[in-house]
Each structure stands twice: as structure tokens, then as C-alpha cells.
Protein backbone atom coordinates (compact mmCIF):
# COMPACT_ATOMS: atom_id res chain seq x y z
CA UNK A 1 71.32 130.64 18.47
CA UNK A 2 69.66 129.86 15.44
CA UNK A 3 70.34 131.26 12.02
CA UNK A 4 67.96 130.21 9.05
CA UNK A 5 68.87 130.24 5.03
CA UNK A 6 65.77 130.31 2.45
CA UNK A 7 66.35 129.25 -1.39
CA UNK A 8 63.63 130.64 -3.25
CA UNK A 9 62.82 129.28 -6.44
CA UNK A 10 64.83 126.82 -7.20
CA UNK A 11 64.39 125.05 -10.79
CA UNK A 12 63.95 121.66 -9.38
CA UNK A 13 60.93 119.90 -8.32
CA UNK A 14 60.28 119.61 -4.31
CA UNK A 15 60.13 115.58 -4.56
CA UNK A 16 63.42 115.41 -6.02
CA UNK A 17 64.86 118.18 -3.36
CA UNK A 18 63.46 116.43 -0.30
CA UNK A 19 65.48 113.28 -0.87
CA UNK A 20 68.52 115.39 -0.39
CA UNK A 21 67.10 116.92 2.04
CA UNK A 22 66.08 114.46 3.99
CA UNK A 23 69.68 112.87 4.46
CA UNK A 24 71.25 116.10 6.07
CA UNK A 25 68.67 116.73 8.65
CA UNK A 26 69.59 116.37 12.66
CA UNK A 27 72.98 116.02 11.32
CA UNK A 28 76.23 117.69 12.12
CA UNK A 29 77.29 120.77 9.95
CA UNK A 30 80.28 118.91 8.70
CA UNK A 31 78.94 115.60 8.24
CA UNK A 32 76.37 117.10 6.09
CA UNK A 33 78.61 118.82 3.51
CA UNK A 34 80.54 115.44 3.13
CA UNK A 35 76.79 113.94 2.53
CA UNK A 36 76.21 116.72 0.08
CA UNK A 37 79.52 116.48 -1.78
CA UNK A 38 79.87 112.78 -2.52
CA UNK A 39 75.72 112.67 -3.44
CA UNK A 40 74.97 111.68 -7.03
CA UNK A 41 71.62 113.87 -6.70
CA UNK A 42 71.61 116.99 -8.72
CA UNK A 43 69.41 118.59 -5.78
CA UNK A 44 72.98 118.65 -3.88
CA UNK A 45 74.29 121.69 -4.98
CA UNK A 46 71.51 124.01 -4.15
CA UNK A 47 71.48 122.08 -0.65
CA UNK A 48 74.45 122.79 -0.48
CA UNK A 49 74.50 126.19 -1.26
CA UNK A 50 71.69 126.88 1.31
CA UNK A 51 73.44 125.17 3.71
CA UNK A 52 76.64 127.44 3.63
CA UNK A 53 74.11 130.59 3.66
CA UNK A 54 73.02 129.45 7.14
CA UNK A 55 76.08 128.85 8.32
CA UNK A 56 77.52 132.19 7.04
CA UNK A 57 74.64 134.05 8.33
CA UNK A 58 75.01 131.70 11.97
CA UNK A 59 78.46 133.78 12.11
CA UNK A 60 77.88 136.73 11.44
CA UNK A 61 75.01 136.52 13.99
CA UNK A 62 77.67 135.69 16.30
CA UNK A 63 79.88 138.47 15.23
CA UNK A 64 77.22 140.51 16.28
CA UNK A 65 76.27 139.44 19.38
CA UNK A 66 79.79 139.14 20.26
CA UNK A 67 80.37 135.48 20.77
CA UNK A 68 82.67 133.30 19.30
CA UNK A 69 81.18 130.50 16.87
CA UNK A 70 82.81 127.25 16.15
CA UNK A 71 81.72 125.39 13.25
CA UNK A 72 82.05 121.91 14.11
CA UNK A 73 79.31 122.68 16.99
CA UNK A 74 76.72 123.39 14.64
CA UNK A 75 74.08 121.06 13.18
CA UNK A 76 71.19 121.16 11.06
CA UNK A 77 68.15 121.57 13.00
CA UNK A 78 65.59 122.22 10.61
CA UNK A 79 65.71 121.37 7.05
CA UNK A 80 62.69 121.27 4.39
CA UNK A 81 61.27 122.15 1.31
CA UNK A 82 58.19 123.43 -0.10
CA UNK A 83 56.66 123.72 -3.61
CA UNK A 84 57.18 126.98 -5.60
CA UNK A 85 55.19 128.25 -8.31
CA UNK A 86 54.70 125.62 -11.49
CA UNK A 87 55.65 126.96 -14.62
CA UNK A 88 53.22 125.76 -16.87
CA UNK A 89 54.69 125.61 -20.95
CA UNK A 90 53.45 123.60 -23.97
CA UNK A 91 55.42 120.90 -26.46
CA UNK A 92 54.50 120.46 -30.06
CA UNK A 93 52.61 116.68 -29.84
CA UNK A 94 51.68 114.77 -33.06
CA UNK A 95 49.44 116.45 -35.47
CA UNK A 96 50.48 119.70 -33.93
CA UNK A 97 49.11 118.99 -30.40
CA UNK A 98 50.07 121.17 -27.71
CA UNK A 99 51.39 118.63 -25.00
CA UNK A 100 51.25 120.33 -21.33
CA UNK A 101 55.42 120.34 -19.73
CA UNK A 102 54.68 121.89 -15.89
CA UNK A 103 58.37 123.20 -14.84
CA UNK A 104 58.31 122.71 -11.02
CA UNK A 105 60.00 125.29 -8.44
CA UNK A 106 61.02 124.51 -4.79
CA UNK A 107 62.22 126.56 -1.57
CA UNK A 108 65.00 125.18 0.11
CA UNK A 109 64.76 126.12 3.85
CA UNK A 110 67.78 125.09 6.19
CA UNK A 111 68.03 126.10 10.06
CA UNK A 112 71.43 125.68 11.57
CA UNK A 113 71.85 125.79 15.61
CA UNK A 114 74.20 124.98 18.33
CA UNK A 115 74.47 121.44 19.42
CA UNK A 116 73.77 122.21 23.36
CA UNK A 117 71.49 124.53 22.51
């Protein structure tokens, strides 16, 4: 049973997200929040945050369908990020220059699942 949690616009740029990203992926649920909580990235907590959304929403799936759900059976089956909308703003250069600063967005999509499955 799979259960899927999307992070839309998140004020971070996609390179910087898929690093953290890229460490939790085909790994067990629980592994992956120790992963997340010891990181050093910044891009953790959002990961993070996505990452309990799919798990929440993988109960309550199973709540609904009447089946029991154990945590420590699920792992991360899909996990990846894609650019969001650029926010494009200008800086005060010398001699009164606007300098271009593009403010980069990501999603944050995370797929939980069983492990047998």
C-alpha cells in the first residue's frame, strides 16, 4: 500500500534538496529519520517534514482499509524533487545597478510503502 506526501514550494533550491534527498531513498522509515535528524543540511527539516506526512497519511490509509500498519515495516520507496517557480528580485549593484537575485522553489515528493510489498 502506498501512501505519497508532496511539499509544494519549498524556499530552497532543488540542488540543495536532492542531496538530502538522495540519502533517505530505498531506506527504512526509521533509519531515515535518524539520517534526517543528525544531517547538518538545512534541506532536512522539510524532508523531514514530508516524510512524516507520508507516513501519517500511510496510516490513516490503513485505518481505512482496515488493516493494521506497523511502522518499522515501512520504507521509502520513492523520493525526489523537482524545481518550483524562480522568484526573480533585484539588488542595488554599484552605481545604482540593479543586480538580478533568482529565489529558487522546490517540491519535495516522498512515497512510503510496505517492505514485502
Amino acid at each position: 500500500m502506498k501512501a505519497r506526501a508532496v511539499a509544494r514550494f519549498v524556499g530552497m533550491s532543488a540542488r540543495k534538496v536532492r542531496l538530502v534527498v538522495d540519502q533517505i531513498r530505498g531506506k527504512r522509515v526509521n533509519d531515515a529519520y535518524a539520517l534526517l535528524q543528525f544531517s547538518p543540511k538545512s534541506a532536512a527539516e522539510p524532508v523531514g517534514k514530508t516524510l512524516r506526512s507520508a507516513v501519517a497519511n500511510a496510516q490513516v490509509k490503513s485505518q481505512e482499509q482496515g488493516a493494521g500498519l506497523d511502522v518499522d515495516d515501512l520504507i521509502v520507496r520513492e523520493a525526489y524533487v523537482n524545481e518550483g517557480p524562480t522568484h526573480r528580485r533585484f539588488r542595488a549593484a554599484a552605481q545604482g545597478r540593479p543586480a538580478p537575485r533568482r529565489k529558487r522553489t522546490s517540491h519535495i515528493t516522498v512515497v512510503v510503502d510496505r517492505k514485502d510489498a
